[in-house]
N, C-alpha and C. Protein backbone atom coordinates (compact mmCIF):
# COMPACT_ATOMS: atom_id res chain seq x y z
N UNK A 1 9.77 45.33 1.82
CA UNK A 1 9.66 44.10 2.57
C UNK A 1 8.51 43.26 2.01
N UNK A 2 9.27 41.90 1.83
CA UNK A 2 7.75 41.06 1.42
C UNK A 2 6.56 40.78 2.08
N UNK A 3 5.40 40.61 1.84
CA UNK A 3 4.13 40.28 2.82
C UNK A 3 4.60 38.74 2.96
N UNK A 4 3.92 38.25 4.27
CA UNK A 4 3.91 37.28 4.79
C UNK A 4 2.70 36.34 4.63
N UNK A 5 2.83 35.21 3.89
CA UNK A 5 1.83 34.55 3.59
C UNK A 5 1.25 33.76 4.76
N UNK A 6 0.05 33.70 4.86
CA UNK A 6 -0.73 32.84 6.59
C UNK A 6 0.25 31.53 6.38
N UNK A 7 0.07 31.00 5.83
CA UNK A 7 0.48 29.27 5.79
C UNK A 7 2.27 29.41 5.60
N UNK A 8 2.92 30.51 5.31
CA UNK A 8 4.30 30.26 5.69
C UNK A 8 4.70 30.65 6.84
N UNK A 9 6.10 30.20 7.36
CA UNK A 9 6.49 30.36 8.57
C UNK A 9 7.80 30.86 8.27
N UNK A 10 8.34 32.33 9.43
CA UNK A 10 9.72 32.82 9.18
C UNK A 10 10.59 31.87 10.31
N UNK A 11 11.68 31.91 9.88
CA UNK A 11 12.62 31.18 10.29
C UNK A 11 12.52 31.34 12.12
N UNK A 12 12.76 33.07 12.25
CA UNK A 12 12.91 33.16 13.99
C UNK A 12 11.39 32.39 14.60
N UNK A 13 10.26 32.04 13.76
CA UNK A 13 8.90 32.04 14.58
C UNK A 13 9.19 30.70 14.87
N UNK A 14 8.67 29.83 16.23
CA UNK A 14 8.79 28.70 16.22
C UNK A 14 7.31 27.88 15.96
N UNK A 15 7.92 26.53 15.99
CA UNK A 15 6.49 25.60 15.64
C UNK A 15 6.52 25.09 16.85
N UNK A 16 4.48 25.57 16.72
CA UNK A 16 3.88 25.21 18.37
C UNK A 16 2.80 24.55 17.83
N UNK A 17 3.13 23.13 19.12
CA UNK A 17 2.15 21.66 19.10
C UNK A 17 1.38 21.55 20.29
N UNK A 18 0.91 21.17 19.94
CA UNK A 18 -0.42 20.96 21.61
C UNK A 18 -0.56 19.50 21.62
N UNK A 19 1.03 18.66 20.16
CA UNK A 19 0.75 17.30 21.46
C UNK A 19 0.71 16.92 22.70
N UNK A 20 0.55 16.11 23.24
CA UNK A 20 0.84 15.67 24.48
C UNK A 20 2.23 14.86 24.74
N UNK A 21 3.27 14.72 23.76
CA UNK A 21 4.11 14.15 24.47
C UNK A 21 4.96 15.04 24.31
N UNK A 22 4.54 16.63 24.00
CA UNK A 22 6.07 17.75 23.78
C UNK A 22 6.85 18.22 24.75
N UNK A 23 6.80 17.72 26.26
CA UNK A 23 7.56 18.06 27.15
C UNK A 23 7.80 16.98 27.75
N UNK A 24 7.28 15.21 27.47
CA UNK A 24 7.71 14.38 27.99
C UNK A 24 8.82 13.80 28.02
N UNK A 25 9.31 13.15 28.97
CA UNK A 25 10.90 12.40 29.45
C UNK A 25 10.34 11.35 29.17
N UNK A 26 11.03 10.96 27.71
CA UNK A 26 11.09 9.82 27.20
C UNK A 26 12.33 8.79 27.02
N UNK A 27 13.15 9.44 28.47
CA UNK A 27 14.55 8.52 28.70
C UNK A 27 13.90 6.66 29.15
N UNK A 28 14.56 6.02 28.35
CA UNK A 28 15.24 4.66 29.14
C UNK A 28 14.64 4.38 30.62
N UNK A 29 15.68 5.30 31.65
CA UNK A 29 15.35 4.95 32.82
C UNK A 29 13.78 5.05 33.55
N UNK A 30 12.81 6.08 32.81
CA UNK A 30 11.67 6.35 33.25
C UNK A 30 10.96 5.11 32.83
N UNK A 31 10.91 4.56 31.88
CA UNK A 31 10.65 3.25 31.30
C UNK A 31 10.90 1.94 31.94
N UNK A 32 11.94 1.95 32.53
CA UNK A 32 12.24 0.90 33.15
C UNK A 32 11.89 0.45 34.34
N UNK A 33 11.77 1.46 35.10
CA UNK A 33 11.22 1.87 36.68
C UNK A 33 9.81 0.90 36.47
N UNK A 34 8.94 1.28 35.36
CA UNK A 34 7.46 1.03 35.71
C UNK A 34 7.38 -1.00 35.04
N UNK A 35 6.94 -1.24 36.23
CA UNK A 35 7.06 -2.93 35.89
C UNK A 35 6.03 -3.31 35.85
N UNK A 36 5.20 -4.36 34.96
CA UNK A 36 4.18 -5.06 34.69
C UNK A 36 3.69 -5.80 35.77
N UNK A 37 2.50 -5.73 36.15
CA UNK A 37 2.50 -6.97 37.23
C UNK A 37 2.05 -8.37 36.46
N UNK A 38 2.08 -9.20 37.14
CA UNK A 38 1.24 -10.20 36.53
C UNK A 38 -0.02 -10.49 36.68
N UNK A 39 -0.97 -10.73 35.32
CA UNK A 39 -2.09 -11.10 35.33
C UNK A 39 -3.18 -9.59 35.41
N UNK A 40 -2.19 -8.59 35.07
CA UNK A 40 -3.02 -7.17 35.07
C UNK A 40 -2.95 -7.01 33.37
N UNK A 41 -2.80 -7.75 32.80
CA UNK A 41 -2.68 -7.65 31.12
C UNK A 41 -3.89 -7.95 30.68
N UNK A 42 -4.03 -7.73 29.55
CA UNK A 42 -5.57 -8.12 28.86
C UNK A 42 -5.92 -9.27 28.69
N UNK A 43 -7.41 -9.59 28.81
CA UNK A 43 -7.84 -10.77 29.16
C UNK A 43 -9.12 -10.54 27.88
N UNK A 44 -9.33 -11.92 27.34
CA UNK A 44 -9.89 -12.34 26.55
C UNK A 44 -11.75 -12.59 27.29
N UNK A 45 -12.58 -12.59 27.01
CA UNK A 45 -13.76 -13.09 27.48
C UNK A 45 -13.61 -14.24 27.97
N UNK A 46 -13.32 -15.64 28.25
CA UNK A 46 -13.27 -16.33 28.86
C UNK A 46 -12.01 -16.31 30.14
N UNK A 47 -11.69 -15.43 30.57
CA UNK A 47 -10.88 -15.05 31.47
C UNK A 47 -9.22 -15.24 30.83
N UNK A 48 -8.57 -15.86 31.59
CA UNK A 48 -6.90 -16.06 31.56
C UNK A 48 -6.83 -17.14 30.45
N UNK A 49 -8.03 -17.92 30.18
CA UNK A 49 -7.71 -18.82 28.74
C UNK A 49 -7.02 -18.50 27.60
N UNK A 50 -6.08 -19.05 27.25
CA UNK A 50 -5.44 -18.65 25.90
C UNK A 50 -6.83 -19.05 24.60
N UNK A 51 -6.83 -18.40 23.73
CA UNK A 51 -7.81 -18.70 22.45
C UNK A 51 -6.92 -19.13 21.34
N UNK A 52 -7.31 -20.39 20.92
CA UNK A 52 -7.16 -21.72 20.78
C UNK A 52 -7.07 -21.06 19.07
N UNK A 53 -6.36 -21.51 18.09
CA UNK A 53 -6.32 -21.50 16.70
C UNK A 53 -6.98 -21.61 15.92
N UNK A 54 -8.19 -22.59 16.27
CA UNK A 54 -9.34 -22.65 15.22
C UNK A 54 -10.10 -21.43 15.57
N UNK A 55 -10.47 -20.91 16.90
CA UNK A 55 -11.15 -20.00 17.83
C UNK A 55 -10.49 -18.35 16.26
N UNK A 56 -9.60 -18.47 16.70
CA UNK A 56 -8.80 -17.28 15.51
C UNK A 56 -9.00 -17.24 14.37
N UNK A 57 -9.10 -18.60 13.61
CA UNK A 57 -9.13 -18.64 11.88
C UNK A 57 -10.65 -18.54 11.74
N UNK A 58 -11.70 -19.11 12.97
CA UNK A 58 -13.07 -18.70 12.65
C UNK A 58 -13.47 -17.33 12.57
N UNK A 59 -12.67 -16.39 13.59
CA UNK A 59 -12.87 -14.82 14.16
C UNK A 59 -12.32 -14.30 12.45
N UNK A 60 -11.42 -14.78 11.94
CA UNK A 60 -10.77 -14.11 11.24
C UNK A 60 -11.20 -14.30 9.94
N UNK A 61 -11.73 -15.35 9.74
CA UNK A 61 -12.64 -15.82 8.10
C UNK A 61 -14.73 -15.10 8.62
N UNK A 62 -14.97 -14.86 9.64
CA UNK A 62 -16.39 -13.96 9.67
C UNK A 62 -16.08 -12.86 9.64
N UNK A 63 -14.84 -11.73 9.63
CA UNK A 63 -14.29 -10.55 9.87
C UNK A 63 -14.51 -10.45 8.64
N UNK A 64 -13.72 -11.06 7.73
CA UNK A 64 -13.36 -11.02 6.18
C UNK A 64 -14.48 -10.94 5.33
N UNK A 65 -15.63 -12.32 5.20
CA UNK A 65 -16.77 -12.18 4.95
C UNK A 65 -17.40 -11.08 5.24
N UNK A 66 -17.49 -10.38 6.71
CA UNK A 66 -18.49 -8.98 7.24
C UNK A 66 -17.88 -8.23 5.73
N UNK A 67 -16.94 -7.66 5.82
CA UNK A 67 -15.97 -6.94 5.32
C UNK A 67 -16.46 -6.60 3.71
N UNK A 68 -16.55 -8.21 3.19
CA UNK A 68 -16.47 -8.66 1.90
C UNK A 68 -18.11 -8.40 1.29
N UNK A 69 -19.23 -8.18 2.35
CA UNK A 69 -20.23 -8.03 2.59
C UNK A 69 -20.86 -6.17 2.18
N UNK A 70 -19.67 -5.51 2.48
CA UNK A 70 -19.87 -4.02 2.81
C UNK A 70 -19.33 -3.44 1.14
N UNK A 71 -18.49 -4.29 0.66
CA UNK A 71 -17.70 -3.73 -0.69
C UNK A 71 -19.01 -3.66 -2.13
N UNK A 72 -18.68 -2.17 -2.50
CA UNK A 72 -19.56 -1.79 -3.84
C UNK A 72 -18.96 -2.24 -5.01
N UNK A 73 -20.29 -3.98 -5.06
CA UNK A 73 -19.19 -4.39 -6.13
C UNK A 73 -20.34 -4.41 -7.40
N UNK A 74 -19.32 -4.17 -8.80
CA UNK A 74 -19.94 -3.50 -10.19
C UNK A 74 -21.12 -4.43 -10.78
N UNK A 75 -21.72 -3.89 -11.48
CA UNK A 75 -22.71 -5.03 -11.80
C UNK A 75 -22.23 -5.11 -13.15
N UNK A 76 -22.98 -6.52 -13.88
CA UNK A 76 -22.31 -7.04 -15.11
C UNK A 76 -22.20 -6.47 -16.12
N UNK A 77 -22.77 -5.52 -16.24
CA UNK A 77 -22.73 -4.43 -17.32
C UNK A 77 -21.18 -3.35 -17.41
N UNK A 78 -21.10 -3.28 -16.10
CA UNK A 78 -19.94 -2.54 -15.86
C UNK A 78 -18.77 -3.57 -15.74
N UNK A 79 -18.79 -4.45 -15.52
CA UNK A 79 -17.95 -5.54 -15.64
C UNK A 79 -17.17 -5.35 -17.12
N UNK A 80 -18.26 -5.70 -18.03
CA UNK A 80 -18.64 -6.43 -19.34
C UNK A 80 -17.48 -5.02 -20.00
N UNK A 81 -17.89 -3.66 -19.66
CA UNK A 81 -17.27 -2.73 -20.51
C UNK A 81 -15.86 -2.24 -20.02
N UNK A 82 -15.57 -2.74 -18.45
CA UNK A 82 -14.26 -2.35 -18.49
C UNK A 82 -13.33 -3.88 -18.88
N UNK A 83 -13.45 -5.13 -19.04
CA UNK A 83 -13.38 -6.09 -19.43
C UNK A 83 -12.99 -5.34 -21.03
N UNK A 84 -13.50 -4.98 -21.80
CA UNK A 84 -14.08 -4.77 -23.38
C UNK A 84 -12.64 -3.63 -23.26
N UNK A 85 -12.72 -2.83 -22.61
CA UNK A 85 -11.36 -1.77 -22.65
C UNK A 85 -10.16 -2.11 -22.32
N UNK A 86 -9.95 -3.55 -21.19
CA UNK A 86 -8.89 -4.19 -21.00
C UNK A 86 -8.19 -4.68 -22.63
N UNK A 87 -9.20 -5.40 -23.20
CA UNK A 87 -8.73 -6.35 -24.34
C UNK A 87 -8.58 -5.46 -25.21
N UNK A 88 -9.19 -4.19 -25.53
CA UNK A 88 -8.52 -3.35 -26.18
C UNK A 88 -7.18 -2.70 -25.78
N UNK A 89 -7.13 -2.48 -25.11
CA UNK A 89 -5.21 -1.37 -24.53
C UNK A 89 -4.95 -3.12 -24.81
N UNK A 90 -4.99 -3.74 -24.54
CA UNK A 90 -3.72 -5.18 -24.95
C UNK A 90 -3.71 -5.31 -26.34
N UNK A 91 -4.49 -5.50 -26.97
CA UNK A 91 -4.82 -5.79 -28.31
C UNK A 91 -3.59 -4.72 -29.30
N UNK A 92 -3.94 -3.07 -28.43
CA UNK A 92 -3.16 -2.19 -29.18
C UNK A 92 -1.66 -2.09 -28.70
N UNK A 93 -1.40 -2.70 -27.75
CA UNK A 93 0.20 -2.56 -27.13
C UNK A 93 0.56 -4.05 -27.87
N UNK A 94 -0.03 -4.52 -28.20
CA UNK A 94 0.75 -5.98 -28.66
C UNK A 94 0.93 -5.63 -30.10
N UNK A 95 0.01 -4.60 -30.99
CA UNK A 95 0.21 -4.81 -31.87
C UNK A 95 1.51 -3.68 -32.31
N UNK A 96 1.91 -2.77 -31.41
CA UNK A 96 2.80 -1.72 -31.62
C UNK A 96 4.17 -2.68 -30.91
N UNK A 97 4.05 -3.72 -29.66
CA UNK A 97 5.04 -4.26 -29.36
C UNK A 97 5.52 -4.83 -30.52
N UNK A 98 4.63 -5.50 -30.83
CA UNK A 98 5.04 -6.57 -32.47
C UNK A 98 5.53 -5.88 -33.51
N UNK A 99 5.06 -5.02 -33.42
CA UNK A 99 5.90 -3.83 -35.04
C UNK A 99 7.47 -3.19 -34.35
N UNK A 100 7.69 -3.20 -33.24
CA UNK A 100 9.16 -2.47 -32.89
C UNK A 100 9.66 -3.94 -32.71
N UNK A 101 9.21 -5.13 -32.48
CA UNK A 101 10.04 -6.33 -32.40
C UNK A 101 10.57 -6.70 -34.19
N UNK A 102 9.23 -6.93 -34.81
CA UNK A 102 9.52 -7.26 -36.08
C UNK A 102 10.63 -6.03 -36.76
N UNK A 103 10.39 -4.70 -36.36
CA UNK A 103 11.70 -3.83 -36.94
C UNK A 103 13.24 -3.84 -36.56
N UNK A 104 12.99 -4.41 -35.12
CA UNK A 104 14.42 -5.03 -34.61
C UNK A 104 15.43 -6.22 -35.17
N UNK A 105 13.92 -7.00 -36.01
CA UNK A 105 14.57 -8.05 -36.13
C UNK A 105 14.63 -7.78 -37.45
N UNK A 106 14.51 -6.80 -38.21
CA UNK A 106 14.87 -6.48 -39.81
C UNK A 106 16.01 -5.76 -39.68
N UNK A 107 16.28 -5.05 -38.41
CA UNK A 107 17.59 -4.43 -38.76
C UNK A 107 19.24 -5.45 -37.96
N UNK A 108 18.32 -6.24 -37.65
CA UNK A 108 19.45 -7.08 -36.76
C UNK A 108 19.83 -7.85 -38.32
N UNK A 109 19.20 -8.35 -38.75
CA UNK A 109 19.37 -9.15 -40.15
C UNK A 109 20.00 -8.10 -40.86
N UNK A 110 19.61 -7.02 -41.11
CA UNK A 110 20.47 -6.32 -42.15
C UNK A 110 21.62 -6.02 -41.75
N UNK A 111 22.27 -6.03 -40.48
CA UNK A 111 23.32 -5.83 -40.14
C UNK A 111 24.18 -6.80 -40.09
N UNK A 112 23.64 -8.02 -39.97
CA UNK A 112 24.29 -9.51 -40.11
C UNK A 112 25.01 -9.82 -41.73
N UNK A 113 23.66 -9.56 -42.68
CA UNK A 113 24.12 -9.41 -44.03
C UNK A 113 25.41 -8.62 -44.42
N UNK A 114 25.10 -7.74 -44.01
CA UNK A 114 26.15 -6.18 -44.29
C UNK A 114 27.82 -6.83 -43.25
N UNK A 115 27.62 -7.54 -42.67
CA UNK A 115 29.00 -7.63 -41.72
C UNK A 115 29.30 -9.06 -43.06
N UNK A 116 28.57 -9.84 -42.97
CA UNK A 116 28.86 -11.41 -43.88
C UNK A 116 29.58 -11.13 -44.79
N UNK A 117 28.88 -9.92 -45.74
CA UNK A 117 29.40 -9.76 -46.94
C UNK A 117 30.09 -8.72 -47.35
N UNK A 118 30.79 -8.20 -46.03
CA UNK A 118 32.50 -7.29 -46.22
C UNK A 118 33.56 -7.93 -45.88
């Protein structure tokens, strides 16, 4: 008989969760029963006021900035050398693209010749 590895599981053993929704009735009708009241919904700091569009694009352009504030960004040195390795991998794929184009187009011609002149 084979040993049983910790982290595998035999077929008869079952899988046990300690979520919280593994014995819940998640029918339709239990759902429907429970009704919203009004004005028990979330409320903004100035009470029941709706917040106004500019109120949003300001919240949402100081979020971005905080954000933009926290990011480890490279200094010019490190810039400068992965910059220097970009233009190299291009430099060398253009020049191997260009040699399978230019061989395509020597054998497309030789095949043009060869059809012309039978």
């Amino acid at each position: 008989m084979a040993k049983k590895n910790k982290n595998q599981m035999v077929a008869s053993e079952e899988l046990v969760s300690n979520a919280p929704l593994k014995n819940a009735d998640l029918s339709a009708e239990n759902t429907s029963t429970k009704q919203a009241k009004p004005g028990k919904g979330p409320k903004n700091k100035k009470g029941d006021k709706k917040i106004g569009a500019g109120a949003r694009m300001r919240k949402a352009f100081k979020e971005m900035f905080s954000e933009l504030k926290k990011v480890n960004w490279p200094t010019a040195k490190k810039t400068a050398s992965m910059f220097g390795i970009v233009i190299v991998v291009v430099l060398f794929f253009l020049v191997i693209i260009s040699a399978f184009d230019y061989g395509i187009m020597q054998l497309i011609k030789l095949l043009m010749d060869a059809s012309v002149n039978s």
